[in-house]
C-alpha atoms as a PDB file:
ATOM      1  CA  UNK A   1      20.945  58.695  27.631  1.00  0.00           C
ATOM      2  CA  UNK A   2      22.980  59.500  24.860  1.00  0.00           C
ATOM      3  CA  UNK A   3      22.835  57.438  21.689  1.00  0.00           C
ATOM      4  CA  UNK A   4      25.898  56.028  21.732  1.00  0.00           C
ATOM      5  CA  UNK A   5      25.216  54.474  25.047  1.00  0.00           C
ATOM      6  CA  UNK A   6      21.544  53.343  24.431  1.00  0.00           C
ATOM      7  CA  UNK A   7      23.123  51.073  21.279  1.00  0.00           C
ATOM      8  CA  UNK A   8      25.652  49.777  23.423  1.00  0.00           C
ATOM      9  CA  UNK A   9      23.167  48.575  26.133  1.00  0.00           C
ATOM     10  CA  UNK A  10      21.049  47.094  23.508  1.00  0.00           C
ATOM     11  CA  UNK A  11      23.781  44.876  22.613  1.00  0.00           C
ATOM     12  CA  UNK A  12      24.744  44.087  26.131  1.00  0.00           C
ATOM     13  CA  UNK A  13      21.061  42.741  26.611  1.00  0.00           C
ATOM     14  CA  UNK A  14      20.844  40.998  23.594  1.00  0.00           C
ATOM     15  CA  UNK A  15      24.385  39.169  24.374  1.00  0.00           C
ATOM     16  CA  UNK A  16      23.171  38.035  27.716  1.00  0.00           C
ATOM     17  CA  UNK A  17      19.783  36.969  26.257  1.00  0.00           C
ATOM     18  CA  UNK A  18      22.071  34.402  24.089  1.00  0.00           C
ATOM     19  CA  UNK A  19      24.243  33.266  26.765  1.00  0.00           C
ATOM     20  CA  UNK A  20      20.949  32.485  28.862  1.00  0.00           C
ATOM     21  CA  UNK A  21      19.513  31.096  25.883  1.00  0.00           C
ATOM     22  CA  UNK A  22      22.656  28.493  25.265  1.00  0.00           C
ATOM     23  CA  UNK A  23      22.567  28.142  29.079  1.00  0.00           C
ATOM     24  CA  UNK A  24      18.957  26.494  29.186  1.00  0.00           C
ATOM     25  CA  UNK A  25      20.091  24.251  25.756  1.00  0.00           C
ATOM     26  CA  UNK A  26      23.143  22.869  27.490  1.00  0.00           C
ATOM     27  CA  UNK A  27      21.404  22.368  30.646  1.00  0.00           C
ATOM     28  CA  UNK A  28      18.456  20.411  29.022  1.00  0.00           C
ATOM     29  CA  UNK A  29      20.764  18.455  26.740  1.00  0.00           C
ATOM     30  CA  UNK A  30      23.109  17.976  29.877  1.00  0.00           C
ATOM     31  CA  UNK A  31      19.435  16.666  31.308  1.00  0.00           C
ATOM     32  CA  UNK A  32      18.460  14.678  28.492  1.00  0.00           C
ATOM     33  CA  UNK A  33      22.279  12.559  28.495  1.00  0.00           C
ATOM     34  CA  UNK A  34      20.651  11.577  32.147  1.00  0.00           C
ATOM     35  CA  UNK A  35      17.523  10.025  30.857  1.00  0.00           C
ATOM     36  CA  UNK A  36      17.292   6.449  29.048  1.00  0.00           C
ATOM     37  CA  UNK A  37      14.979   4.660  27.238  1.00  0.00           C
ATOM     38  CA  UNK A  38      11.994   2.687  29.292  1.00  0.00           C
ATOM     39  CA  UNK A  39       9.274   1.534  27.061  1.00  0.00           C
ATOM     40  CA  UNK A  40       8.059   1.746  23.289  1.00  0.00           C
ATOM     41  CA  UNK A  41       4.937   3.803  22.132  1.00  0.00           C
ATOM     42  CA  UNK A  42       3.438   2.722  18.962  1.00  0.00           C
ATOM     43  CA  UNK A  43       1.160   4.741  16.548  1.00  0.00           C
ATOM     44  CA  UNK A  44      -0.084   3.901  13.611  1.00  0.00           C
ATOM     45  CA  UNK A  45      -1.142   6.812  10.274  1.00  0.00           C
ATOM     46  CA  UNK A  46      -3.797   4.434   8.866  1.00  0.00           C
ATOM     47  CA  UNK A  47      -6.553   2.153  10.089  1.00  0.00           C
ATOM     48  CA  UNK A  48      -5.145  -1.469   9.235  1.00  0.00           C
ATOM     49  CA  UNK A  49      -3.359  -3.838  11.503  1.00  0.00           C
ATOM     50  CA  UNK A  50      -0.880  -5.382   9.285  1.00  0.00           C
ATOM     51  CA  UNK A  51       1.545  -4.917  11.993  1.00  0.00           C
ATOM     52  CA  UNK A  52       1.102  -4.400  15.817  1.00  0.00           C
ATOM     53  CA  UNK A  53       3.621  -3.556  18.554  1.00  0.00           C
ATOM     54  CA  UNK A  54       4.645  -7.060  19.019  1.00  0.00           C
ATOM     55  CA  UNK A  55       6.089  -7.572  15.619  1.00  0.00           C
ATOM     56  CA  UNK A  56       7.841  -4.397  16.065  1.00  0.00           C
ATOM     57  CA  UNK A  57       9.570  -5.308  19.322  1.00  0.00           C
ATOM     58  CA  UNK A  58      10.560  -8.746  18.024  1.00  0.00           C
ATOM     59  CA  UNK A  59      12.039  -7.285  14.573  1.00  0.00           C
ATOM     60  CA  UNK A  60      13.709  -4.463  16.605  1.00  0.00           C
ATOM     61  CA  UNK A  61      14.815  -7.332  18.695  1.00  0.00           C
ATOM     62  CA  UNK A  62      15.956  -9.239  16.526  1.00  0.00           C
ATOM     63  CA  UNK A  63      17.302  -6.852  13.713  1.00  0.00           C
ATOM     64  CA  UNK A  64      18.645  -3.717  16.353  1.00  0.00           C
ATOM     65  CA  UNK A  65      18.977  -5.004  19.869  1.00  0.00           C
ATOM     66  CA  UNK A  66      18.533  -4.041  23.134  1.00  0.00           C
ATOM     67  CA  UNK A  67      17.196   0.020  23.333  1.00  0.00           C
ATOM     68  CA  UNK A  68      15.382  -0.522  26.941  1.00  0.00           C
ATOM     69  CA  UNK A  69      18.068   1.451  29.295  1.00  0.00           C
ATOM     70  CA  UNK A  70      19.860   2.818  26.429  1.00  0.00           C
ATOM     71  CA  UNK A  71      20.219   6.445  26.706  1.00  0.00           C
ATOM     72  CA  UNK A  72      17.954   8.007  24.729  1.00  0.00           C
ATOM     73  CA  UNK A  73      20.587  10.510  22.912  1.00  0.00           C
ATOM     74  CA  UNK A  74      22.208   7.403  21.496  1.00  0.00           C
ATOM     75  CA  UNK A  75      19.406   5.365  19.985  1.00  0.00           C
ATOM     76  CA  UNK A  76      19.906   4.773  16.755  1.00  0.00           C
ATOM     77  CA  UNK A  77      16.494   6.292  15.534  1.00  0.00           C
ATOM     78  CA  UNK A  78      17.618   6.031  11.734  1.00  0.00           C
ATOM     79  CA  UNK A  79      18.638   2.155  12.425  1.00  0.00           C
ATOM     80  CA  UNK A  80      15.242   1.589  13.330  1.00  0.00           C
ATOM     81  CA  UNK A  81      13.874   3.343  10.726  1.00  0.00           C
ATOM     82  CA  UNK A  82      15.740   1.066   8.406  1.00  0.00           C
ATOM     83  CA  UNK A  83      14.481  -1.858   9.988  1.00  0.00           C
ATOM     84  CA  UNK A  84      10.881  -0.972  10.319  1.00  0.00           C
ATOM     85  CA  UNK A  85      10.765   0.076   6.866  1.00  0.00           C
ATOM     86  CA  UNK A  86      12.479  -3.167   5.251  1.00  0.00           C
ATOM     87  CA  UNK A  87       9.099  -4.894   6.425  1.00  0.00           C
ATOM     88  CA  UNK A  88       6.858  -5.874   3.750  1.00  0.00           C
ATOM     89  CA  UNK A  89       3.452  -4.238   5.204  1.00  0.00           C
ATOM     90  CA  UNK A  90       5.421  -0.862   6.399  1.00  0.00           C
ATOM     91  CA  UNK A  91       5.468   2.108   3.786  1.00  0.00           C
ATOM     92  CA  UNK A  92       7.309   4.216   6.119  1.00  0.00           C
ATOM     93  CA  UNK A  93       8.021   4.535   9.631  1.00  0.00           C
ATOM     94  CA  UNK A  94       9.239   7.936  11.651  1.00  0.00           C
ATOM     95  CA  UNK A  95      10.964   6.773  15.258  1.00  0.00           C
ATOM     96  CA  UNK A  96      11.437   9.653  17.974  1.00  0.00           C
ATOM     97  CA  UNK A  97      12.107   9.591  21.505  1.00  0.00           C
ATOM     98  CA  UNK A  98      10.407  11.821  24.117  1.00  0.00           C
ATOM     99  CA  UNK A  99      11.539  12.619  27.556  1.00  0.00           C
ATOM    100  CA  UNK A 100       8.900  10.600  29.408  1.00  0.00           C
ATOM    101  CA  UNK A 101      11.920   7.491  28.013  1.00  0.00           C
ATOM    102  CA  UNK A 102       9.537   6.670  25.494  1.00  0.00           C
ATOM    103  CA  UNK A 103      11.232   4.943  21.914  1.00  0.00           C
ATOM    104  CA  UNK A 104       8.190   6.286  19.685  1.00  0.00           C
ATOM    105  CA  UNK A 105       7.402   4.219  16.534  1.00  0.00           C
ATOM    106  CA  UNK A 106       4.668   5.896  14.049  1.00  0.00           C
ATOM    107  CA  UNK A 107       4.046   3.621  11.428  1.00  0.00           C
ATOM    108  CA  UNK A 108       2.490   3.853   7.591  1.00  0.00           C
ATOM    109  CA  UNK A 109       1.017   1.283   6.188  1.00  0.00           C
ATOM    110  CA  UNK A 110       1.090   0.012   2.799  1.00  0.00           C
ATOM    111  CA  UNK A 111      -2.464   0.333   1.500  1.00  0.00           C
ATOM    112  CA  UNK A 112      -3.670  -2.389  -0.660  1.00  0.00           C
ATOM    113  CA  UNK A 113      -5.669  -1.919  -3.961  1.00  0.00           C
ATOM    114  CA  UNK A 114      -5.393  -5.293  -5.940  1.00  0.00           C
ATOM    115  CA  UNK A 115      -4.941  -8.716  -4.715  1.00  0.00           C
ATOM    116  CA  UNK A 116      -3.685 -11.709  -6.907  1.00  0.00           C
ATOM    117  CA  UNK A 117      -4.172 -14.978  -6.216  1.00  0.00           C
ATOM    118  CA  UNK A 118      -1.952 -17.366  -7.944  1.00  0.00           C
ATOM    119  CA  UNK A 119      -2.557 -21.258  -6.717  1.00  0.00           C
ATOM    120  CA  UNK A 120      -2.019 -21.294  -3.473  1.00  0.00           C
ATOM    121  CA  UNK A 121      -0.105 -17.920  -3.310  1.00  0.00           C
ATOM    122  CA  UNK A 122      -1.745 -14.603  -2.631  1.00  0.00           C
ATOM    123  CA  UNK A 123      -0.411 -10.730  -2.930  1.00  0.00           C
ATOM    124  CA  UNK A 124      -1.162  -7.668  -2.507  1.00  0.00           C
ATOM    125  CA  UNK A 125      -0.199  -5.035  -4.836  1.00  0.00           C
ATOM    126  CA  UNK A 126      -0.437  -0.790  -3.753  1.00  0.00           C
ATOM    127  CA  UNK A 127      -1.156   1.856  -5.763  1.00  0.00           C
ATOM    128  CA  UNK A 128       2.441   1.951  -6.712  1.00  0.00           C
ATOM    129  CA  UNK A 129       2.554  -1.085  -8.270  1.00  0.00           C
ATOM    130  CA  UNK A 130       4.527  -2.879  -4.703  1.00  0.00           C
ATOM    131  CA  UNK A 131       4.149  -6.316  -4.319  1.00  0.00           C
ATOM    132  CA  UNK A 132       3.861  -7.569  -0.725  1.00  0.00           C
ATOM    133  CA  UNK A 133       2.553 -10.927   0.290  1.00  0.00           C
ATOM    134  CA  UNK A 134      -1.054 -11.098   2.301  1.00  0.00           C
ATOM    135  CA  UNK A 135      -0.739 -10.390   6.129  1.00  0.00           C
ATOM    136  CA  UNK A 136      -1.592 -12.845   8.788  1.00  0.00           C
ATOM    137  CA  UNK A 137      -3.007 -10.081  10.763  1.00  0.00           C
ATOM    138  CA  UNK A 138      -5.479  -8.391   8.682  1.00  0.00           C
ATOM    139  CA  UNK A 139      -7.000  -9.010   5.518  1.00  0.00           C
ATOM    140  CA  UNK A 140      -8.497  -5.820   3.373  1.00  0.00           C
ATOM    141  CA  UNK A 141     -11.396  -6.527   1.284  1.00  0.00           C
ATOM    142  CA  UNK A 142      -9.756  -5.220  -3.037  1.00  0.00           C
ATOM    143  CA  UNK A 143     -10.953  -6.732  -6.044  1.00  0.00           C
ATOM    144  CA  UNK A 144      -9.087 -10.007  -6.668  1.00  0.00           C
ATOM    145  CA  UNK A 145      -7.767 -10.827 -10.008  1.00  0.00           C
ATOM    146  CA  UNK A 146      -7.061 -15.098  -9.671  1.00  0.00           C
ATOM    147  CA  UNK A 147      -5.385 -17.817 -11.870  1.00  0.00           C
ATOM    148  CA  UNK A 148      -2.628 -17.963 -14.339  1.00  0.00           C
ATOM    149  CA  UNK A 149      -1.150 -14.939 -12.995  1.00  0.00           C
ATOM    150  CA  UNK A 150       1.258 -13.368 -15.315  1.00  0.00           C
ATOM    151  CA  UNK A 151       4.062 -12.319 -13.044  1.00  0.00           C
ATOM    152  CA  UNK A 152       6.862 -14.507 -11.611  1.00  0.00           C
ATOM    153  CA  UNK A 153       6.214 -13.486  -7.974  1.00  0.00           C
ATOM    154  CA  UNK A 154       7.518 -16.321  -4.940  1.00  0.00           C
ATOM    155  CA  UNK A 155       5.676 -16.917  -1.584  1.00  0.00           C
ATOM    156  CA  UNK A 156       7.524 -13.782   0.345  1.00  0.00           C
ATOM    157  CA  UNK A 157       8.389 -11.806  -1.806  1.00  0.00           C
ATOM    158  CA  UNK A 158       8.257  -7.701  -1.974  1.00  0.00           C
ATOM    159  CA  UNK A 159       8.791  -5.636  -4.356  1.00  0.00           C
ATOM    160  CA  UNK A 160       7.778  -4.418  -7.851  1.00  0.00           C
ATOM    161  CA  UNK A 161       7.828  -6.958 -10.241  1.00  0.00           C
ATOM    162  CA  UNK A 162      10.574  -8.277 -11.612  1.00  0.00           C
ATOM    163  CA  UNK A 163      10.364  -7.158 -15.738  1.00  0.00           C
ATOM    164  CA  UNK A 164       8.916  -4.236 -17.686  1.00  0.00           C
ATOM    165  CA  UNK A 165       6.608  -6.433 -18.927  1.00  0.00           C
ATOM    166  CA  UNK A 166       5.245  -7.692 -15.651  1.00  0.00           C
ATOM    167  CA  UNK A 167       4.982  -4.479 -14.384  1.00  0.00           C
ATOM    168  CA  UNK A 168       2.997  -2.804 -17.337  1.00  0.00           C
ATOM    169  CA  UNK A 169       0.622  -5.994 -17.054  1.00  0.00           C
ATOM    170  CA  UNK A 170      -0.028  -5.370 -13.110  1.00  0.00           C
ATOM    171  CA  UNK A 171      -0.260  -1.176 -14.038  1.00  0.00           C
ATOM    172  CA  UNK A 172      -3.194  -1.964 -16.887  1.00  0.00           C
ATOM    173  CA  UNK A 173      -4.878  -4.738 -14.339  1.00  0.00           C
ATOM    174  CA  UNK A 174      -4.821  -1.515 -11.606  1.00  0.00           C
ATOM    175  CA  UNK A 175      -6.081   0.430 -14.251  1.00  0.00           C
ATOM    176  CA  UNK A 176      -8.735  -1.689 -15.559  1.00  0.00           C
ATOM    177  CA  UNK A 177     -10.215  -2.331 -11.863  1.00  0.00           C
ATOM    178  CA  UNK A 178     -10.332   1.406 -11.049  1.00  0.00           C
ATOM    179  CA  UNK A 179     -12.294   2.081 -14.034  1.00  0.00           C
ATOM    180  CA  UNK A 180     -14.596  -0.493 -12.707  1.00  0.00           C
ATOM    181  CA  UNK A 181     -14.700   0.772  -9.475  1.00  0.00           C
ATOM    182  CA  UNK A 182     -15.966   4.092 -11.052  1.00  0.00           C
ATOM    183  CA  UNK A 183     -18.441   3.071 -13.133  1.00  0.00           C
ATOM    184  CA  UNK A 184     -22.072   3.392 -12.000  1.00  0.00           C
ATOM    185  CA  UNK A 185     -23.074   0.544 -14.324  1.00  0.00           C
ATOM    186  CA  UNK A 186     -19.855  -2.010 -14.010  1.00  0.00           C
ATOM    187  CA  UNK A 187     -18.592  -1.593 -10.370  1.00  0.00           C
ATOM    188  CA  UNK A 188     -21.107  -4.190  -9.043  1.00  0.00           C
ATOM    189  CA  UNK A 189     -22.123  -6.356 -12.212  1.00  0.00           C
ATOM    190  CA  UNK A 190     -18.817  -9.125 -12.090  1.00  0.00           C
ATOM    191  CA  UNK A 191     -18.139 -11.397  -8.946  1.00  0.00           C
ATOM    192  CA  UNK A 192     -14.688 -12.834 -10.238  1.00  0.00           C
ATOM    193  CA  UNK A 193     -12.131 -11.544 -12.414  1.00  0.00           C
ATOM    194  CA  UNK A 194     -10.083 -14.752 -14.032  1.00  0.00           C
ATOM    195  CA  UNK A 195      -6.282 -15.075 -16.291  1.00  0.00           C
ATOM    196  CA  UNK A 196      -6.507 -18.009 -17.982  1.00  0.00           C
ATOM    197  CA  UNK A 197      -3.491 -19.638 -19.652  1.00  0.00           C
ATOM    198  CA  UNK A 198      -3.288 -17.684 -22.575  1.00  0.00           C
ATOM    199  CA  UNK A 199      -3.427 -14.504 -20.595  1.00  0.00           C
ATOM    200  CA  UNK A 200      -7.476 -13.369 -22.097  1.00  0.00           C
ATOM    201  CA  UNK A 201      -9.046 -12.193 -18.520  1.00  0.00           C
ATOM    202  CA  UNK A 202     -12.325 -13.850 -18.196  1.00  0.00           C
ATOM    203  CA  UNK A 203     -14.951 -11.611 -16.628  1.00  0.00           C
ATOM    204  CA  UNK A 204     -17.953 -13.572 -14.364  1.00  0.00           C
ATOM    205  CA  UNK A 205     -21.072 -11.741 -13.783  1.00  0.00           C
ATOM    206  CA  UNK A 206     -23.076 -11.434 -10.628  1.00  0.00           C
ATOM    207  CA  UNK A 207     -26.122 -12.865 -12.577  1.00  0.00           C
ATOM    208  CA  UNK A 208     -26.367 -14.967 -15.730  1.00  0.00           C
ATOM    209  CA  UNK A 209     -24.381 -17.863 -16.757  1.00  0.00           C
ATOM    210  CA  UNK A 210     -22.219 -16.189 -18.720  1.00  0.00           C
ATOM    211  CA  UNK A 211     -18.608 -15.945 -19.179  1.00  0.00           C
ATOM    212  CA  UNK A 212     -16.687 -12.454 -20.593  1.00  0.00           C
ATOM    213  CA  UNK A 213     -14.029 -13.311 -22.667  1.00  0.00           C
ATOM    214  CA  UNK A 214     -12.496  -9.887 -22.307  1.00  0.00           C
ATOM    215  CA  UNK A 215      -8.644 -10.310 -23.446  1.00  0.00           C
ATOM    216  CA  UNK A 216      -5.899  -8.566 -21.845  1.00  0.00           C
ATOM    217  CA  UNK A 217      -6.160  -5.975 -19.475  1.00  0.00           C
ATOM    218  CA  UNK A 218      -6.901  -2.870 -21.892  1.00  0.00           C
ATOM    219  CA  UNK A 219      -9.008  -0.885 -24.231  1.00  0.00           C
ATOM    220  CA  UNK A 220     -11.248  -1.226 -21.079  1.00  0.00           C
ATOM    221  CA  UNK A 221     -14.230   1.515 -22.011  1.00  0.00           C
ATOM    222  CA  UNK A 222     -14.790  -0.027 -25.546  1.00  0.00           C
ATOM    223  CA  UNK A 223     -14.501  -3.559 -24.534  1.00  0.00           C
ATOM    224  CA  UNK A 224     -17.324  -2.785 -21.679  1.00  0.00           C
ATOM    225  CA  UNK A 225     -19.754  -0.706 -24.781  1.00  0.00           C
ATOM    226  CA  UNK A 226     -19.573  -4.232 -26.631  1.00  0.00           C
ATOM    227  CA  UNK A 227     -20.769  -5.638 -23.211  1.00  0.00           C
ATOM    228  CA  UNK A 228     -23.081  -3.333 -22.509  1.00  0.00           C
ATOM    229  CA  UNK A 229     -24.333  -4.056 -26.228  1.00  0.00           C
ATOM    230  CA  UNK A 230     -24.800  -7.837 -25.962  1.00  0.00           C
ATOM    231  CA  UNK A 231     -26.961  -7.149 -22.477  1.00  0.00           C
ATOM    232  CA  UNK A 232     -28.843  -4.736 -24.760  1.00  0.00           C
ATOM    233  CA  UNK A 233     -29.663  -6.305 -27.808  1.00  0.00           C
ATOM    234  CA  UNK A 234     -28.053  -9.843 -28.119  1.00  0.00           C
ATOM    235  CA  UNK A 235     -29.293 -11.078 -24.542  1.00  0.00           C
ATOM    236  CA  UNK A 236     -33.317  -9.865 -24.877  1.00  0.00           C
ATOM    237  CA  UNK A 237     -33.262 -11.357 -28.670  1.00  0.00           C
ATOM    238  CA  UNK A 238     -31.769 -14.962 -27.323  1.00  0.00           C
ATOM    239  CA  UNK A 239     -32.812 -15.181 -23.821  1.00  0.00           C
ATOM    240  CA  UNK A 240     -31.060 -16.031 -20.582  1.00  0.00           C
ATOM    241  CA  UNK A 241     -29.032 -18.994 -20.639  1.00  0.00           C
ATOM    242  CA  UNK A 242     -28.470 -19.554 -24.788  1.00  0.00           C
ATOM    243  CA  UNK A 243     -24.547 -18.085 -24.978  1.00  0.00           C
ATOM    244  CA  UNK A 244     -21.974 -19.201 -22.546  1.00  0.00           C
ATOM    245  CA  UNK A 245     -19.161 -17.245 -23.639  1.00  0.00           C
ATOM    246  CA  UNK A 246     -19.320 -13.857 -25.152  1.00  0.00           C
ATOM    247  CA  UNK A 247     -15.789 -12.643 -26.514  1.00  0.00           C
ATOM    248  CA  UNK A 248     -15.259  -9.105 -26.571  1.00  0.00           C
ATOM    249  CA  UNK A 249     -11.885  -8.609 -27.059  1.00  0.00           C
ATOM    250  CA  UNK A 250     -11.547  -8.076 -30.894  1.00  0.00           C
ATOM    251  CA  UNK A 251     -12.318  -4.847 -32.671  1.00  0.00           C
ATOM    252  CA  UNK A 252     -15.714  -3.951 -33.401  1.00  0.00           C
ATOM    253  CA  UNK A 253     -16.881  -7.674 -32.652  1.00  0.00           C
ATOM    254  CA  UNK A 254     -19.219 -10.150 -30.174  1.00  0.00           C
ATOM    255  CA  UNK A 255     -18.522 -13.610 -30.406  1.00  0.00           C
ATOM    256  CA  UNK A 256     -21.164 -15.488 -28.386  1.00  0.00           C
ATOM    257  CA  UNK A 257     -20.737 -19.248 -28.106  1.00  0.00           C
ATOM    258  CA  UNK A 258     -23.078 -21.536 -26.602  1.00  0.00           C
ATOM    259  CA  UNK A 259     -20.956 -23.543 -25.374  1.00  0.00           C
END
């Protein structure tokens, strides 16, 4: 066969090869216009339960409508996304639909790291500094940081906080606890983490009657080496019981206080 002929049979093949090709597409998207929506499939990317498939039907309800019967190329799969990821708990959400008719929901959770307790309210806060409130559902066991709470935050509320200021407080609490969290000596020594009015963070430990008058949330490593000094030297010289507040927070000083 001569050359000229062998190209032009190449391209003949490779022409019908894209008309079969576009054939099958518009026959399965012709297919797919025929099938509609018949149930809801819910995964979830992380192990918590803030949310379960209940909630999600009744926001989708509520916030979207009907999508049982609808057909599936005309769900509104970015709607839904919307809506599922205006909820507090949700970090993201990715919504698909299969051709079994299933509406499939995989949610991200918001993973908590810090929660404050202020009164009667409680929040979370993630590694992003995000606000959300505490979830009916499912409660995750983070340090909590309790009392005169330094950030104007209302029951319901989501969000980051509302000021530079607030937000560079919560940052240096998040801070402060993860350094705790990773120290071999500290992660397991204080039971409750306090704000008091003037906004010094009082530090409780596990054992001893002591109270750690530790200022605000920073200079954490040298604030910890003046602990770690009064346990040391002040403590075996005085005995348990003799301070009850030790105030660490000023430069290169202890002030214990027996009372």
């Amino acid at each position: 066969m001569k050359p000229a002929a062998q190209k032009i049979l190449l391209i003949l093949c490779c022409l019908g090869l894209v008309a079969g090709t576009c054939a099958l597409l518009a026959g399965s998207m012709a297919h797919r216009r025929l099938l509609t929506c018949n149930g809801l499939k819910v995964e979830y990317a992380d192990a918590h339960r803030f949310v379960n498939e209940d909630d999600i039907k009744a926001w989708l309800e509520k916030e979207y409508g009907s999508y049982i019967g609808q057909r599936l190329d005309s769900v509104g799969l970015d709607r839904i996304e919307q809506i599922l990821d205006d909820q507090s708990a949700i970090l993201k959400s990715e919504a698909y639909t299969t051709e079994d008719g299933l509406l499939n929901i995989r949610i991200s959770q918001r993973v908590p790291v810090l929660r404050f307790q202020k009164g009667k309210t409680g929040f979370y806060v993630d590694d992003r500094g995000y606000l959300f409130p505490l979830q009916e559902r499912d409660t995750v066991q983070v340090p909590v940081v309790e009392g005169a709470i330094p950030v104007n935050f209302t029951p319901g509320y989501k969000g980051k906080a509302q000021t530079a200021q607030e937000q560079d407080w919560i940052r240096d609490m998040m801070d402060m606890m993860d350094w705790i969290r990773k120290s071999r000596i500290w992660k397991e020594a204080f039971v409750q983490v306090s704000v008091v009015e003037n906004g010094d963070l009082v530090l409780k430990p596990r054992e001893g009657g002591e109270r750690f008058i530790f200022g605000p949330p920073g200079e954490v490593a040298v604030k910890f080496d003046r602990i770690g000094r009064y346990y040391e030297y002040i403590l075996p010289a005085k005995g348990a019981g003799y301070y009850k507040t030790v105030n660490v927070k000023f430069d290169r000083q202890i002030i214990c206080r027996q009372h």
